[in-house]
N, C-alpha and C. Protein backbone atom coordinates (compact mmCIF):
# COMPACT_ATOMS: atom_id res chain seq x y z
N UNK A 1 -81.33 127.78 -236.55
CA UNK A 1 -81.40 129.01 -235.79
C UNK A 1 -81.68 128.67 -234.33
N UNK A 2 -82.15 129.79 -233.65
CA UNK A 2 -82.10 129.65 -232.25
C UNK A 2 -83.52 129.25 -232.04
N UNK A 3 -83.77 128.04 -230.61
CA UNK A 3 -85.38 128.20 -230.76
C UNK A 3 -86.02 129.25 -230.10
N UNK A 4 -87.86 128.85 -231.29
CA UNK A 4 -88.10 130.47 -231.23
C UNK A 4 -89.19 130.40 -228.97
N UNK A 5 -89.44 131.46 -228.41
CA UNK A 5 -89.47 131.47 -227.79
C UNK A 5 -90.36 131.00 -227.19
N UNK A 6 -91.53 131.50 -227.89
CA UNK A 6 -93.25 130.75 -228.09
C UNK A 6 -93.78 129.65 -229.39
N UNK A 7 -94.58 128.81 -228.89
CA UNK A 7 -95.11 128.42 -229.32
C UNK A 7 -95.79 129.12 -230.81
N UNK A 8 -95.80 128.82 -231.85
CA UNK A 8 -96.05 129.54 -233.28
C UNK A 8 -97.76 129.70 -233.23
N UNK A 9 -98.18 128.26 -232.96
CA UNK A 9 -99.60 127.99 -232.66
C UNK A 9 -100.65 128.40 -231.31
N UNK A 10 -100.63 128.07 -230.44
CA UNK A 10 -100.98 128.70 -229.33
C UNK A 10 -99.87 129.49 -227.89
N UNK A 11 -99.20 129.64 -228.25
CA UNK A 11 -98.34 131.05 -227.36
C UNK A 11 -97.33 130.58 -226.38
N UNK A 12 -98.02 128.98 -225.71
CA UNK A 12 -96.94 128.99 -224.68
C UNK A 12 -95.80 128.80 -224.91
N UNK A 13 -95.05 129.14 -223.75
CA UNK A 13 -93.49 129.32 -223.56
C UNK A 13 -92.82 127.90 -223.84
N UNK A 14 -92.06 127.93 -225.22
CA UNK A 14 -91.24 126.55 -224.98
C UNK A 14 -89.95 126.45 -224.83
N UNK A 15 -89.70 127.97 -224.93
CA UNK A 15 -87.33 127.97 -225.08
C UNK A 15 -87.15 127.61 -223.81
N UNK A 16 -87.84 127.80 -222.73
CA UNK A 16 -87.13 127.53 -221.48
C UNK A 16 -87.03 125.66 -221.45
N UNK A 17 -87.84 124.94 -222.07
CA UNK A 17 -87.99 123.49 -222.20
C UNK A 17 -86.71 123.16 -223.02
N UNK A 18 -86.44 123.91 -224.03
CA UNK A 18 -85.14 123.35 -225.24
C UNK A 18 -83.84 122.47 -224.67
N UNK A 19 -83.30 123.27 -223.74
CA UNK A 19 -81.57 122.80 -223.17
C UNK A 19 -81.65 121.54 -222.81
N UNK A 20 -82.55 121.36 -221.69
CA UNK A 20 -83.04 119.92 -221.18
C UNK A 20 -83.11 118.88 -222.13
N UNK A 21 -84.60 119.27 -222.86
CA UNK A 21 -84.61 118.41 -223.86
C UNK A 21 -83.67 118.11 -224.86
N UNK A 22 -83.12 118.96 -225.07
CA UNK A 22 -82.07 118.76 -226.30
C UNK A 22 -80.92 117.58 -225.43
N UNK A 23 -80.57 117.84 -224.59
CA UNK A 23 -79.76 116.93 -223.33
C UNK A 23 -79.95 115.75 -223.13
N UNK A 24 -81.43 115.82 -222.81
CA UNK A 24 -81.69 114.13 -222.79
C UNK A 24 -81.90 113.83 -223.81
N UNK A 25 -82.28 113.78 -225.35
CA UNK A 25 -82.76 113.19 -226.23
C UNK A 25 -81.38 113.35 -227.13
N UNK A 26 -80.65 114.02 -227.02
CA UNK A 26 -79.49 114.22 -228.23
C UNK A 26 -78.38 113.45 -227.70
N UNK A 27 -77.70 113.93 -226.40
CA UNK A 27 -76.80 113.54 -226.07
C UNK A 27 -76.86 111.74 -224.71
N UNK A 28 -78.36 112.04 -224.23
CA UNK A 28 -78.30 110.76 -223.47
C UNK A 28 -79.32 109.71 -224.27
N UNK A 29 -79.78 109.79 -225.34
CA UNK A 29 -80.58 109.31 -226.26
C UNK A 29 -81.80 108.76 -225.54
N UNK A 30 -81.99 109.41 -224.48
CA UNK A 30 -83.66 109.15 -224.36
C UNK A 30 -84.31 109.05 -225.18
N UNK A 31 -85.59 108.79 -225.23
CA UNK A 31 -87.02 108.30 -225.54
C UNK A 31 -87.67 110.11 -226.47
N UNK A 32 -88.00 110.62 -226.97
CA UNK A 32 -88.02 111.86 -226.87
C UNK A 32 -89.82 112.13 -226.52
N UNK A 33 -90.53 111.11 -226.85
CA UNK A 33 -92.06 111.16 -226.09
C UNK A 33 -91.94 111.10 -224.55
N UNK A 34 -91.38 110.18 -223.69
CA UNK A 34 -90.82 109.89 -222.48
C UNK A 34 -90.77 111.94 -221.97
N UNK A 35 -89.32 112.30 -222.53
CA UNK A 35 -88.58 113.46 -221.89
C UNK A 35 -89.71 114.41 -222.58
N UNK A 36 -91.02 114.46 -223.15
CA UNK A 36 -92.01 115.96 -223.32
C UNK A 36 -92.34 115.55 -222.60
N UNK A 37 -93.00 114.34 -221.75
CA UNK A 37 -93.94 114.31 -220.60
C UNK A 37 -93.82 114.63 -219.63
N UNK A 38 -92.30 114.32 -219.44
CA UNK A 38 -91.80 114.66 -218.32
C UNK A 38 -91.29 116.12 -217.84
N UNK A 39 -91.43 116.67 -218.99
CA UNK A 39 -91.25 118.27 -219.03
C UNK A 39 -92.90 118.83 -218.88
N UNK A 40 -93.66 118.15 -218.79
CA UNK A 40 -95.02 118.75 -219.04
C UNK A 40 -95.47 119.25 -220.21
N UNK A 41 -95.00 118.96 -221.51
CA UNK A 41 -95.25 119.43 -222.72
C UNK A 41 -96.68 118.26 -223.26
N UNK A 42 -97.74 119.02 -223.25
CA UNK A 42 -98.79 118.62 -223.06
C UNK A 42 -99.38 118.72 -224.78
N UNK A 43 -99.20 119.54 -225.09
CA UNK A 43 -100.09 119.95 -226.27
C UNK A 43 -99.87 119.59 -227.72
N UNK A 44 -99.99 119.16 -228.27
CA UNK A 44 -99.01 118.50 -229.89
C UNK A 44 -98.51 119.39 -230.76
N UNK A 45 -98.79 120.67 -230.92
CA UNK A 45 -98.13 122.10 -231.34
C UNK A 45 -96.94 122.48 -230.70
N UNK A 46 -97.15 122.06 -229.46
CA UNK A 46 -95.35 122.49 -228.56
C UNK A 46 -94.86 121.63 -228.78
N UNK A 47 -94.94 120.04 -228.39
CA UNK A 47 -94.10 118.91 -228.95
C UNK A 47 -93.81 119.28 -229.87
N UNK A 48 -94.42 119.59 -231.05
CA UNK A 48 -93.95 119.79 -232.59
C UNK A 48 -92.55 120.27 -232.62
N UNK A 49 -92.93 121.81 -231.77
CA UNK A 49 -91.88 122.96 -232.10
C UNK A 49 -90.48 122.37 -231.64
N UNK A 50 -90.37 121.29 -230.41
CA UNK A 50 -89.46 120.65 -229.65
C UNK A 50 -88.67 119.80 -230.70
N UNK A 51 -89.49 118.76 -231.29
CA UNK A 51 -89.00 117.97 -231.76
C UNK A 51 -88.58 117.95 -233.30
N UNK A 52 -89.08 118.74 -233.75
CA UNK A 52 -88.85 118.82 -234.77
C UNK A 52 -87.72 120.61 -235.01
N UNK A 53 -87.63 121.09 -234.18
CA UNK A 53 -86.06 122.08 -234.25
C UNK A 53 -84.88 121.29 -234.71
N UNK A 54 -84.16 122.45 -235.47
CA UNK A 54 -82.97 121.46 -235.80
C UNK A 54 -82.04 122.79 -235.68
N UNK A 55 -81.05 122.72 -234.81
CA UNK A 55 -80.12 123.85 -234.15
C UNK A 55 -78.68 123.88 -235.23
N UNK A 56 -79.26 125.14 -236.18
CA UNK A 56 -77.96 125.85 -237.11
C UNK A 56 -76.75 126.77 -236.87
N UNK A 57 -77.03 127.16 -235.42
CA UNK A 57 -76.63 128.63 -235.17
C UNK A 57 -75.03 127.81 -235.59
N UNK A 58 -74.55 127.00 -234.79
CA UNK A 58 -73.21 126.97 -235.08
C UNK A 58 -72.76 126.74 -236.56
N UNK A 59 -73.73 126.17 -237.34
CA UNK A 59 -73.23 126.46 -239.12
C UNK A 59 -73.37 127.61 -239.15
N UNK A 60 -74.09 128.26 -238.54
CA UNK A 60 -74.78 130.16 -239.50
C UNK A 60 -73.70 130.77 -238.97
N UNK A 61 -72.89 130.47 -237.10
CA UNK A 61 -72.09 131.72 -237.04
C UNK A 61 -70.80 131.76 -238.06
N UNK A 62 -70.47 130.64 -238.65
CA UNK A 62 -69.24 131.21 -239.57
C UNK A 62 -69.68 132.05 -240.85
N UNK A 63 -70.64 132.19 -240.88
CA UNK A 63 -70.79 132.96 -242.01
C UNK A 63 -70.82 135.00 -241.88
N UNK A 64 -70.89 134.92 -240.31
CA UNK A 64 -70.70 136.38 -240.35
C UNK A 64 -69.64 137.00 -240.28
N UNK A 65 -69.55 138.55 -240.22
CA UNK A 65 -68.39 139.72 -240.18
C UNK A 65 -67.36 138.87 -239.58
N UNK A 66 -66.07 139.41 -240.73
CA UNK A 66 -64.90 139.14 -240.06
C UNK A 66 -64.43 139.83 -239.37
């Protein structure tokens, strides 16, 4: 699915962090501890939510209305 916007555990904002990260760690295979620091992802509950997403939308959209 899509990531969610906040943090599940304490609130802060992490979707605006996703694109980036997903960028450097997926497609330029950075470091993925390296690219949270460097995003300022400080807290081990937001890392979590970062690193551990796994992006379905493009399996899920074939499954809707034709």
């Amino acid at each position: 699915m899509m990531i969610p916007v906040r943090c599940f555990s304490c609130g802060q904002v992490v979707a605006d962090k996703w694109e980036e990260f997903d960028a450097k760690v997926n497609k330029n295979h950075e470091d993925p501890e390296a690219v949270l620091n460097a995003l300022g992802v400080k807290r081990y509950c937001c890392r979590r939510m970062l690193v551990s997403h796994v992006d379905l939308i493009d399996e899920i959209i074939n499954y809707g209305r034709k």
